[in-house]
Protein backbone atom coordinates (compact mmCIF):
# COMPACT_ATOMS: atom_id res chain seq x y z
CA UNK A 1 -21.26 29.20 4.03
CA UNK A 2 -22.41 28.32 7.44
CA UNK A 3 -21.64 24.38 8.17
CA UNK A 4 -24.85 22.69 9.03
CA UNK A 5 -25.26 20.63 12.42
CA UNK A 6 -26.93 17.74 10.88
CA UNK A 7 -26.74 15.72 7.38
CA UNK A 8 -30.27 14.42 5.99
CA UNK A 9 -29.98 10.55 5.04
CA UNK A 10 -32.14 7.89 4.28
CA UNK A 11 -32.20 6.82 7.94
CA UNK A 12 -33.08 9.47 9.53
CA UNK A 13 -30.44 12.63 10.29
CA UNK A 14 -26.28 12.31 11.04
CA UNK A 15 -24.84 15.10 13.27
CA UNK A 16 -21.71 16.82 11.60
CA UNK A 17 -18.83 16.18 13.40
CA UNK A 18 -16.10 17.57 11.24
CA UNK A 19 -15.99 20.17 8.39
CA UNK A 20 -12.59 20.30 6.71
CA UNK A 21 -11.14 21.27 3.50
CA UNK A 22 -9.60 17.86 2.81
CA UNK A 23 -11.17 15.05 4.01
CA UNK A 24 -9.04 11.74 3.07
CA UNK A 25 -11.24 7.98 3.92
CA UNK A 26 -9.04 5.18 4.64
CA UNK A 27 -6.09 5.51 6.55
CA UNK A 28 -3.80 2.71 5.01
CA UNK A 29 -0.42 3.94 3.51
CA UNK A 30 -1.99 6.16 0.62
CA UNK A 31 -4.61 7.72 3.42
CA UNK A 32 -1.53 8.78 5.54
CA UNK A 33 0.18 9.99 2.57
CA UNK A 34 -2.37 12.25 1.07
CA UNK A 35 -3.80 13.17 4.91
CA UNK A 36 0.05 13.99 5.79
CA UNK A 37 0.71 15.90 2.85
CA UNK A 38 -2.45 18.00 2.30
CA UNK A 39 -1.66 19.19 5.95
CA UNK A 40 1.94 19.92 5.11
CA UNK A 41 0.51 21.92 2.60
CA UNK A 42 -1.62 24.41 4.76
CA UNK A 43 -5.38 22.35 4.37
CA UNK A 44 -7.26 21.58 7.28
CA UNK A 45 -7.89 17.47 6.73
CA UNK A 46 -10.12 15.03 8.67
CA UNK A 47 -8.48 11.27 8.36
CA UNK A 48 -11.22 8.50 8.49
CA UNK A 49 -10.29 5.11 9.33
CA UNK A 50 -12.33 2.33 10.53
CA UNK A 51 -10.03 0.19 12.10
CA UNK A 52 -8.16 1.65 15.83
CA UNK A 53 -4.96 1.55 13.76
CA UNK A 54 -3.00 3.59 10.82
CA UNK A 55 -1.29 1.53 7.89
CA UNK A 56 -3.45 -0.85 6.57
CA UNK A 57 -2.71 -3.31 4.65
CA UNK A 58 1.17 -2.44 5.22
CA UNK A 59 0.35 -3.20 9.53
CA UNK A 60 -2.81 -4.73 9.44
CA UNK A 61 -2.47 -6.57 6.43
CA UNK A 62 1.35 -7.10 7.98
CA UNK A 63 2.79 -6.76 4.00
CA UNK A 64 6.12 -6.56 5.72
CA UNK A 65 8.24 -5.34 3.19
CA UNK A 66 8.40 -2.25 1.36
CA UNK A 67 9.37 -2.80 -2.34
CA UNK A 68 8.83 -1.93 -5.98
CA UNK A 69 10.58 1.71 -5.57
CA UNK A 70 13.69 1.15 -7.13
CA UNK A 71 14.66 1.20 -10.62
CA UNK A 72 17.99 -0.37 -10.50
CA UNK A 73 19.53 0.98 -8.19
CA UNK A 74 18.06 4.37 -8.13
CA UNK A 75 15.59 4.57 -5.32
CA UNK A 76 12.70 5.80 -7.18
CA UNK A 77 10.07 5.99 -4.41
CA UNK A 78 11.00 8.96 -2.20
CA UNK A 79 9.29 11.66 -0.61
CA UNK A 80 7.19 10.36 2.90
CA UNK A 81 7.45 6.59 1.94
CA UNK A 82 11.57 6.95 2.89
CA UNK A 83 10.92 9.39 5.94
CA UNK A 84 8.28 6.65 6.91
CA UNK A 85 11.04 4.05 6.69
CA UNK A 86 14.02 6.49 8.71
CA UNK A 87 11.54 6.74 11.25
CA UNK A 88 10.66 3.23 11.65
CA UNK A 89 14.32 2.30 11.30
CA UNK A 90 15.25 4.84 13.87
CA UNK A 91 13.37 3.16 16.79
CA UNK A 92 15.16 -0.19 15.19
CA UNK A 93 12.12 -1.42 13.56
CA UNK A 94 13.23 -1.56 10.15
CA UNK A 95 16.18 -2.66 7.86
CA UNK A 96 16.97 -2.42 4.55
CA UNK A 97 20.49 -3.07 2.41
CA UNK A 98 22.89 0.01 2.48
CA UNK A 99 24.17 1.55 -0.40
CA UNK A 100 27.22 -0.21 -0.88
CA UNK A 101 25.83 -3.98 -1.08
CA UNK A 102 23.35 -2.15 -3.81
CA UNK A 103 26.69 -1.47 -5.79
CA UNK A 104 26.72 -2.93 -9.49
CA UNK A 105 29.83 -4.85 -8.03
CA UNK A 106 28.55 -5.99 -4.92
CA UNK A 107 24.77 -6.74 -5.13
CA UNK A 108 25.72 -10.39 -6.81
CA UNK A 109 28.46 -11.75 -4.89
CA UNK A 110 27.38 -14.20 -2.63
CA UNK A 111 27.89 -12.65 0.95
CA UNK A 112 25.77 -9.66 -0.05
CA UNK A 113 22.93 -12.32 -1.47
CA UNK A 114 23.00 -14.38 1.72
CA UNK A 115 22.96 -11.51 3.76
CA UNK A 116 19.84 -10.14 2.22
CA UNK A 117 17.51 -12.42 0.42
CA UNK A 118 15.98 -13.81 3.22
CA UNK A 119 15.10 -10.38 3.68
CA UNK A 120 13.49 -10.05 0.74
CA UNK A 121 15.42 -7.71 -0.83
CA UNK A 122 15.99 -8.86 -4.23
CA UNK A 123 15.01 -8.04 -7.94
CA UNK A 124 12.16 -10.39 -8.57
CA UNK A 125 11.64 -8.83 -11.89
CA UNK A 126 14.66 -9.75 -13.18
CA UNK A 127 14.69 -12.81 -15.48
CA UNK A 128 17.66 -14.55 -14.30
CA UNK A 129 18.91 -15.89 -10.90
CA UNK A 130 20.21 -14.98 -8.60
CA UNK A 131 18.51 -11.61 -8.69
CA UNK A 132 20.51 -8.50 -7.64
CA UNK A 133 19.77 -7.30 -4.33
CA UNK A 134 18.53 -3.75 -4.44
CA UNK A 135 16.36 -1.33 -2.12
CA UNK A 136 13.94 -2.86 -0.19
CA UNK A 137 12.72 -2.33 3.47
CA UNK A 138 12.00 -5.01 5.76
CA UNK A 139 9.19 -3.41 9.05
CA UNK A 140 7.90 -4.21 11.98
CA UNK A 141 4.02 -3.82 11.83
CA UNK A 142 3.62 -1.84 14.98
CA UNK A 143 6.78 0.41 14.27
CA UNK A 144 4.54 1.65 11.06
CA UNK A 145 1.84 1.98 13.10
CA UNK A 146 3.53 4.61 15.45
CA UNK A 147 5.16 6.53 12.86
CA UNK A 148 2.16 6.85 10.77
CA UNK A 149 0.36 8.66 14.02
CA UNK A 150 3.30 10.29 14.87
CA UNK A 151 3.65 11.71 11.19
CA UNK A 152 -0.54 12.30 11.04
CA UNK A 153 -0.25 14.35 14.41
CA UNK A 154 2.71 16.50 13.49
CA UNK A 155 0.63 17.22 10.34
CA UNK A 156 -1.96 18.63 12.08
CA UNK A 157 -4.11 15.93 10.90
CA UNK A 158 -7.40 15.47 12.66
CA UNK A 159 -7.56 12.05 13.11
CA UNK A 160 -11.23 9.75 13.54
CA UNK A 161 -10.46 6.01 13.91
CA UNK A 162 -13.36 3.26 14.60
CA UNK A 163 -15.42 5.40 11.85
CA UNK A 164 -16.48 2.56 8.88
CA UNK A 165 -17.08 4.75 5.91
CA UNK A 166 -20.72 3.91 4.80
CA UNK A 167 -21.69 6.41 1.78
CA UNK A 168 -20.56 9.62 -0.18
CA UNK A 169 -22.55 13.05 0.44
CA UNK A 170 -22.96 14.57 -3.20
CA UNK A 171 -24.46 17.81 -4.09
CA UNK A 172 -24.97 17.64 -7.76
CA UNK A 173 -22.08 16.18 -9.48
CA UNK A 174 -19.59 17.24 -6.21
CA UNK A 175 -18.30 14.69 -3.24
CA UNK A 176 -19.15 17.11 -0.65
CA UNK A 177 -18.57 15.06 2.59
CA UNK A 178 -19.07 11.43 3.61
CA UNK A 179 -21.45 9.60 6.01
CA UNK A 180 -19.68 6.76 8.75
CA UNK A 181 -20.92 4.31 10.81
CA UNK A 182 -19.70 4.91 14.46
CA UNK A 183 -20.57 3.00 17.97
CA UNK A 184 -22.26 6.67 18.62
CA UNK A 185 -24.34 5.68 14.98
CA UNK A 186 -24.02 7.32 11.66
CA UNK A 187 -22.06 10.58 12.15
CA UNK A 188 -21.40 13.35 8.90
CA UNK A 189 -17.91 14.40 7.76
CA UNK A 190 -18.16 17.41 5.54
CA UNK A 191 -14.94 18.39 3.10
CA UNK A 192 -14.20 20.87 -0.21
CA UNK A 193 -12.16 17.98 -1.51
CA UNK A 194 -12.60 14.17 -0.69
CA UNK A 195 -10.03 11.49 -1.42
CA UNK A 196 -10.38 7.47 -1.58
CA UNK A 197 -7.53 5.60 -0.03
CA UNK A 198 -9.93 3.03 1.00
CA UNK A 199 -8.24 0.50 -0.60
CA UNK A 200 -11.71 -0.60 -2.54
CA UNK A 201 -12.99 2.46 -3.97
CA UNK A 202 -15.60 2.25 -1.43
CA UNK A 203 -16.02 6.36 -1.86
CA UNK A 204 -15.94 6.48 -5.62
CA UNK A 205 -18.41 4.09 -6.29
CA UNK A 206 -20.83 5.21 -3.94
CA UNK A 207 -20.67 8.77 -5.55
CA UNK A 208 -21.44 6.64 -9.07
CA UNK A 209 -17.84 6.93 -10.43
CA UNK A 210 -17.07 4.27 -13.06
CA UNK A 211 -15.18 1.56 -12.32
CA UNK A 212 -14.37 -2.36 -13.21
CA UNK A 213 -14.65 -5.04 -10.67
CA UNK A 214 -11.26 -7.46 -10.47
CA UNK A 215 -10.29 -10.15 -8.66
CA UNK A 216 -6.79 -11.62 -7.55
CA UNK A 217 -5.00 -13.87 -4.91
CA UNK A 218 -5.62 -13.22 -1.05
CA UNK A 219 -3.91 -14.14 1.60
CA UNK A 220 -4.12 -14.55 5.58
CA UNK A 221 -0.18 -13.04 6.35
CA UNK A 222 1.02 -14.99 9.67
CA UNK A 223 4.61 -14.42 12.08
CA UNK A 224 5.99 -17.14 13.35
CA UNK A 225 8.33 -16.63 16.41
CA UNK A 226 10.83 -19.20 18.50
CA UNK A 227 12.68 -20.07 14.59
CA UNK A 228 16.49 -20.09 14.51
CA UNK A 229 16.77 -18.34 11.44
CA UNK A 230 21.06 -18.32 11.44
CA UNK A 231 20.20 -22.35 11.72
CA UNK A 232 17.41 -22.15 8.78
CA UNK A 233 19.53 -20.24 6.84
CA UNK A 234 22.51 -22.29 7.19
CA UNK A 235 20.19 -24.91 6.17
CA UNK A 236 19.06 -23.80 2.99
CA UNK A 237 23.16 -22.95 1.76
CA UNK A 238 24.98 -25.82 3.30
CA UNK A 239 22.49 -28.83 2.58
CA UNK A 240 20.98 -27.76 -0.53
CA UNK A 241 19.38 -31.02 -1.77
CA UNK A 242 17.58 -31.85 1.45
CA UNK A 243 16.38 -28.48 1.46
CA UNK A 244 15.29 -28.45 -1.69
CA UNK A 245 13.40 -31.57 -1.29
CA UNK A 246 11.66 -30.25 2.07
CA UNK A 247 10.93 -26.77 0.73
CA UNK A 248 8.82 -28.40 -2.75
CA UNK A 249 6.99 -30.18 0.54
CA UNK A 250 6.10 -27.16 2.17
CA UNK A 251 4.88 -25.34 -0.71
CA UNK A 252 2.70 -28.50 -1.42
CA UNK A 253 1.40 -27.92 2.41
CA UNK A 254 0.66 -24.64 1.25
CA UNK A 255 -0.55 -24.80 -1.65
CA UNK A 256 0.77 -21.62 -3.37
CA UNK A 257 3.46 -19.22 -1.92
CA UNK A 258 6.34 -16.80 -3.33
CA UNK A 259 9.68 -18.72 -3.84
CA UNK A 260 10.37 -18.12 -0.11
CA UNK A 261 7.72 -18.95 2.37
CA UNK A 262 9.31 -17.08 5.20
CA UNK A 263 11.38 -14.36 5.26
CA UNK A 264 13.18 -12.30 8.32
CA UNK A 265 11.91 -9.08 10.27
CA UNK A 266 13.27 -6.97 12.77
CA UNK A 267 12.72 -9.01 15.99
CA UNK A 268 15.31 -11.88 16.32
CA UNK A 269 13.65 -15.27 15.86
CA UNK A 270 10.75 -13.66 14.49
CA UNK A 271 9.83 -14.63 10.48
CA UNK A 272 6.81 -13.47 7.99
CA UNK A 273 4.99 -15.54 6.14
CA UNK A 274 3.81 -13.68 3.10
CA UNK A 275 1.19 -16.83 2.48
CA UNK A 276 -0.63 -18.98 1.71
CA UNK A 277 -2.25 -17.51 -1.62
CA UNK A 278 -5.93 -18.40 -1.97
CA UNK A 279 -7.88 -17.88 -5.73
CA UNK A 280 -11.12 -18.12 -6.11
CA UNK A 281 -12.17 -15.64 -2.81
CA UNK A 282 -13.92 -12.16 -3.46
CA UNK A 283 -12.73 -9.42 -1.19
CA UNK A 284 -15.95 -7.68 -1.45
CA UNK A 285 -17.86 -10.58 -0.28
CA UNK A 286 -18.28 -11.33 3.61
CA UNK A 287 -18.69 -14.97 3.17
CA UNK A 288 -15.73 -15.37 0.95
CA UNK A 289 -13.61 -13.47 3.68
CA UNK A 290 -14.78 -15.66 6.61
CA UNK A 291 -14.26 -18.94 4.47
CA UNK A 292 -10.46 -17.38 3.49
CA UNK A 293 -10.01 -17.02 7.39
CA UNK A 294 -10.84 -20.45 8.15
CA UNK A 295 -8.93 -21.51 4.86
CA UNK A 296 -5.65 -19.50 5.36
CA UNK A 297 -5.20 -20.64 8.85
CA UNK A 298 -5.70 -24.19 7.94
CA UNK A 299 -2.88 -24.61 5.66
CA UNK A 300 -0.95 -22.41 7.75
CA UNK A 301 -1.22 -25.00 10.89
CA UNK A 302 -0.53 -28.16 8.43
CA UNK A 303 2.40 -26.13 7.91
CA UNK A 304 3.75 -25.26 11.04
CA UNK A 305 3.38 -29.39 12.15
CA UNK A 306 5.62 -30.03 9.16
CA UNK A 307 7.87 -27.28 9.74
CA UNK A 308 8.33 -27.92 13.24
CA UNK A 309 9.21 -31.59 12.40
CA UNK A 310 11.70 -31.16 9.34
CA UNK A 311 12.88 -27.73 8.39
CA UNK A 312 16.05 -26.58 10.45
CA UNK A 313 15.71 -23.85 13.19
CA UNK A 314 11.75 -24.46 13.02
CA UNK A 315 12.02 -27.33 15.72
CA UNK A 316 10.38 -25.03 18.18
CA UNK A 317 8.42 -22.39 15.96
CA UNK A 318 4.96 -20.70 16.75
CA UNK A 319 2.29 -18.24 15.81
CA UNK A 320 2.92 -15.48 17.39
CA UNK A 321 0.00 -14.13 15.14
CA UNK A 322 -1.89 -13.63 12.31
CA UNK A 323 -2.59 -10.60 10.42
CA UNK A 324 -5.95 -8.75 11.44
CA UNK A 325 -6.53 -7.72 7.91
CA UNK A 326 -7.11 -10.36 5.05
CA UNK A 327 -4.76 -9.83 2.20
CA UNK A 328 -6.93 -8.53 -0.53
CA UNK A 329 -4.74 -7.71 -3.51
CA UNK A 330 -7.54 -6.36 -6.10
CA UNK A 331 -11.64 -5.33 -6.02
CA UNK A 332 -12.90 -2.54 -7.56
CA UNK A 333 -10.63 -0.54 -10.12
CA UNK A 334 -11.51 3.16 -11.14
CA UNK A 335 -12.57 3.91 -14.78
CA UNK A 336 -10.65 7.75 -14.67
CA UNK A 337 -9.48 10.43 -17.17
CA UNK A 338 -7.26 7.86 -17.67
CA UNK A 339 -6.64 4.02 -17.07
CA UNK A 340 -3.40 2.69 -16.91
CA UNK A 341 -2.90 -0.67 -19.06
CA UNK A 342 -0.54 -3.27 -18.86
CA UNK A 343 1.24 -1.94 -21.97
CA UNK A 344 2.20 1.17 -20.20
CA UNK A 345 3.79 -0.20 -16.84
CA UNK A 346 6.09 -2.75 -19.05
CA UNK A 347 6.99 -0.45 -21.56
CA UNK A 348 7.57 2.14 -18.85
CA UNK A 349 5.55 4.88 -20.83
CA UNK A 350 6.25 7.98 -19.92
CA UNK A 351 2.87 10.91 -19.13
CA UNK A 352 3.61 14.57 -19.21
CA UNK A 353 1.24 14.39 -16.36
CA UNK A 354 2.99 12.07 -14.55
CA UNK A 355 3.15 13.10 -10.61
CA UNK A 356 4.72 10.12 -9.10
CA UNK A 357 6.59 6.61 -9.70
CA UNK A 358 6.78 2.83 -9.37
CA UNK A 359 9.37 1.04 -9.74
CA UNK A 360 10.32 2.09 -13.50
CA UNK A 361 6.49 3.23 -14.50
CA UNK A 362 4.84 6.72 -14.16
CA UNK A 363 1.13 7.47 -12.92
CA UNK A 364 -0.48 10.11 -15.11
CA UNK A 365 -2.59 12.62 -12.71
CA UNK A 366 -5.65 11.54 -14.66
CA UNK A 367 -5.55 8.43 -13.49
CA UNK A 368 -6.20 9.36 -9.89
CA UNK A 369 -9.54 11.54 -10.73
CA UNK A 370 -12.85 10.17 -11.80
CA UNK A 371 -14.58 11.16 -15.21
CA UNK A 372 -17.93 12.45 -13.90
CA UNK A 373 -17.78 13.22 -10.25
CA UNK A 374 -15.58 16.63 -9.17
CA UNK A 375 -13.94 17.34 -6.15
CA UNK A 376 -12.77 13.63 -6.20
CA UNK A 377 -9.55 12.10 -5.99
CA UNK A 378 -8.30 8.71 -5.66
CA UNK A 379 -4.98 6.79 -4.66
CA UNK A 380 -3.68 3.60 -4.27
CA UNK A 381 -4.71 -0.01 -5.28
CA UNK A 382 -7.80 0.76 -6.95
CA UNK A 383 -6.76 3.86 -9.05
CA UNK A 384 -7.53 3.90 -13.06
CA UNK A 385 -5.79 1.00 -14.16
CA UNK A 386 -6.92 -2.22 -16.09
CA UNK A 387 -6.71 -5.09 -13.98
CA UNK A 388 -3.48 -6.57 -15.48
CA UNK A 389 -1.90 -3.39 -14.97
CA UNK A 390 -2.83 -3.29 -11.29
CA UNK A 391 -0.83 -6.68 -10.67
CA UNK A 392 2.11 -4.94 -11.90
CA UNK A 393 1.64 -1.34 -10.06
CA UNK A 394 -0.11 -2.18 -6.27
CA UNK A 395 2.58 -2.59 -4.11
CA UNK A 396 2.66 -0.10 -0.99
CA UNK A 397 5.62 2.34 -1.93
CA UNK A 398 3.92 3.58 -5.18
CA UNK A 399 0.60 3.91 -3.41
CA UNK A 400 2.01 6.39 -0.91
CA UNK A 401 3.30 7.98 -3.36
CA UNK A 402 -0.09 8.50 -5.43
CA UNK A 403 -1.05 9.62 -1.68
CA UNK A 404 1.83 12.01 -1.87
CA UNK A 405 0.87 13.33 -5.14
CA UNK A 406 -3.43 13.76 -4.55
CA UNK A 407 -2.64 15.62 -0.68
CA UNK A 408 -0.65 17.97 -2.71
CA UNK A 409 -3.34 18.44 -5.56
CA UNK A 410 -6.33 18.89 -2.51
CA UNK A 411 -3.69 21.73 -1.13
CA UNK A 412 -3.40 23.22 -4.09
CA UNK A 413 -6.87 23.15 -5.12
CA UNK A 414 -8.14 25.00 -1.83
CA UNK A 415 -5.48 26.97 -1.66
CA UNK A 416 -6.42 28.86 -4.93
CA UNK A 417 -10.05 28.19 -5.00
CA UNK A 418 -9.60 26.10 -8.11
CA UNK A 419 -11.23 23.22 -8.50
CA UNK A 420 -9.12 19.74 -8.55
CA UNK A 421 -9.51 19.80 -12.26
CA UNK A 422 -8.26 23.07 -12.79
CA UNK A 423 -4.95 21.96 -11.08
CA UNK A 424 -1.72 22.20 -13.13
CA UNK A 425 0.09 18.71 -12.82
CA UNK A 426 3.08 20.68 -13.22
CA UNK A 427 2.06 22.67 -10.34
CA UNK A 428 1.89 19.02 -8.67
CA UNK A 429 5.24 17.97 -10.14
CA UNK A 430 7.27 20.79 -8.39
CA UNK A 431 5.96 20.61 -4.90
CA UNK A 432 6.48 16.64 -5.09
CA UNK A 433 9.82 17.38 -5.74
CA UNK A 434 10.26 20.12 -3.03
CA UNK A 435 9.17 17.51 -0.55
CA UNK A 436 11.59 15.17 -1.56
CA UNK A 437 9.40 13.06 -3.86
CA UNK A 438 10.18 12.11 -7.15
CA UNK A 439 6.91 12.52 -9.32
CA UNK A 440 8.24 11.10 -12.53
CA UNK A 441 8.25 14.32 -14.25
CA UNK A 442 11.56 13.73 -15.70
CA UNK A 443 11.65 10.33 -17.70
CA UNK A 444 14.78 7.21 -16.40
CA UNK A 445 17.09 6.40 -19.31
CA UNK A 446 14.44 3.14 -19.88
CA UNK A 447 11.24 4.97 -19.65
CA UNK A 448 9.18 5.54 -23.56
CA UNK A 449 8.69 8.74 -24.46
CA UNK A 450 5.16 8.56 -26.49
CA UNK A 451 2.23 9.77 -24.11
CA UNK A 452 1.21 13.33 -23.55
CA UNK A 453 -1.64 15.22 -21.72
């Protein structure tokens, strides 16, 4: 079929500009994922992302660390989340605990917990403290930035930044393409297969897929720079009451935080601050995203003043700056072949299906396709899952590795001149595994047995 120069919308005609076999919207971790490994897998793929940067919510959002892919101390999450990490830790950009202060005998004794919780890379999930240290990986935002291009270029990947995904071209019941807005105005990007990683389900819903709407804390993520954190940290273990007492403060300044406010990165005297957390903000709404902004950075400056005048090694802290991405945690949630409840991720059911991991739960394959529309796929935060379930299952390393799992199924799909449908998750399952990913095909000692396809 000849590829037509121009796409008919309601505002008049959008030139085509790229006609691939995969075309993958949002270029946040699951975007690179699937982009990276549909082109790995021989499929010509257009990447759309509307910001001038890869990684998302991971460097945009600056979600510094890299968590929820271990179960115990297996590392669960493999595949191109870990070459993603080598590569950022090769240019000394990223750090994580080795293997030996993971040991059963080592990961509670207090050197290996000093050394690392202020990284924070430690069990949270675990019902007692001090919680093990495990497999974690601490990043700087930029390093992810440049591996993610590095990794989308070596694909083959052809890549279209400052393109803001407006609507989903559908030819009957098929996502055939997508329309962007672009400086140059609306512009067509035609595919055989089209995957959401937006992050919202921005594609999905515009091609009428079901979904729920859900809602959950945001956050504006700042660095501060100039803190001695040796001197912060000696703090906190040496002078426990006072820092105690001035910590309970701070989180009163903030007004809701994780148990630690800051945490370490790469850069020396650098820290993140995974905070404040905000309710009652809707990430789909513009005015509730301005009003965060202006809320966020509030608390965040009463904070700073007090931590500059009474928390060790803050005495001469700064913003050095402030995430360009608000931290929106939940929106939109497919309605697939399957939705994901909060029963399955804490009983760690197990799916025949399954074609990648969490930390100890499995993602069925149906959950990453809509009921109704075809040539669809989805992956990461707002895959078919009830909202309590996402809570439990939207961290970053899992989300690459739906990415992982859907750039495979687009492969295979063209490949054969199948439909997505008519893929065979076990099909899936075995090329995850030749690329170094673990797709949950085989069930952990913990995992429940009782789900099949």
């Amino acid at each position: 079929m000849t590829t037509p120069n121009f796409v008919s919308t309601p505002a008049g005609r959008a030139p085509v500009v790229a006609k691939t076999e995969v075309v993958v919207v949002g270029g946040g971790p699951a975007g690179i994922s699937a982009a990276v490994s549909a082109g790995r897998n021989g499929a010509s793929v257009t990447l759309v992302e509307r910001y001038p940067y890869l990684g998302g919510l991971a460097s945009g959002g600056m979600v510094l660390v890299l968590d929820d892919m271990h179960n115990d101390t297996e590392i669960s999450v493999r595949g191109l989340c870990m070459e993603l990490i080598d590569r950022m830790h090769a240019r000394g950009l990223c750090v994580y605990p080795p293997e030996a202060d993971r040991h059963p005998d080592a990961r509670l004794t207090e050197e290996v917990l000093r050394r690392w919780t202020r990284w924070g890379m430690f069990d949270f999930h675990t019902h007692t403290k001090p919680h093990p240290v495990i497999f974690a990986a601490a990043f700087d935002p930029d390093g992810f930035k440049q591996s993610s291009l590095d990794m989308v270029g070596e694909a083959g990947v052809q890549l279209r930044l400052h393109s803001w995904f407006t609507s989903t071209i559908m030819e009957d019941n098929r996502a055939a393409g997508v329309l962007v807005h672009t400086k140059e105005g609306p512009q067509a990007i035609l595919g055989d297969v089209i995957i959401d990683a937006s992050g919202d389900l921005d594609v999905a819903a515009s091609a009428g897929a079901s979904y729920t709407d859900g809602s959950f804390i945001v956050t504006t993520v700042s660095r501060m720079g100039g803190v001695d954190v040796d001197e912060a940290e000696r703090f906190q273990y040496e002078e426990p009451e006072k820092f105690l007492e001035i910590d309970r403060e701070a989180k009163r300044i903030i007004k809701g935080s994780w148990d630690y406010w800051w945490l370490r990165t790469p850069l020396p005297g650098i820290v993140w601050c995974n905070c404040p957390h905000m309710t009652g903000y809707d990430g789909m709404k513009v005015a509730d995203l301005t009003a965060a902004e202006f809320d966020g950075r509030n608390r965040m400056q009463a904070l700073l003043t007090f931590a500059r005048a009474n928390v060790a090694g803050f005495q001469n802290a700064y913003f050095v700056d402030f995430a360009p991405q608000t931290g929106v945690r939940q929106t939109r949630l497919l309605e697939g072949e399957y939705v994901v409840t909060k029963k399955d991720v804490m009983d760690r059911v197990h799916f025949s299906d399954s074609v990648c991991r969490g930390r100890d739960y499995y993602t069925p394959y149906r959950a990453l396709m809509p009921k109704t529309i075809d040539q669809l796929l989805v992956a990461g935060r707002h895959y078919s899952v009830t909202p309590q379930a996402q809570k439990l299952s939207r961290e970053i390393p899992p989300c690459m590795a739906q990415g992982e799992a859907v750039g495979i199924a687009a492969a295979l799909a063209v490949n054969a001149g199948i439909t997505v449908r008519e893929v065979d998750s076990r099909a899936i399952q075995k090329q995850m595994r030749t690329q170094g990913a673990d797709p949950g095909d085989v069930p952990a000692a913990n995992a429940l047995v009782t789900e099949a396809a």
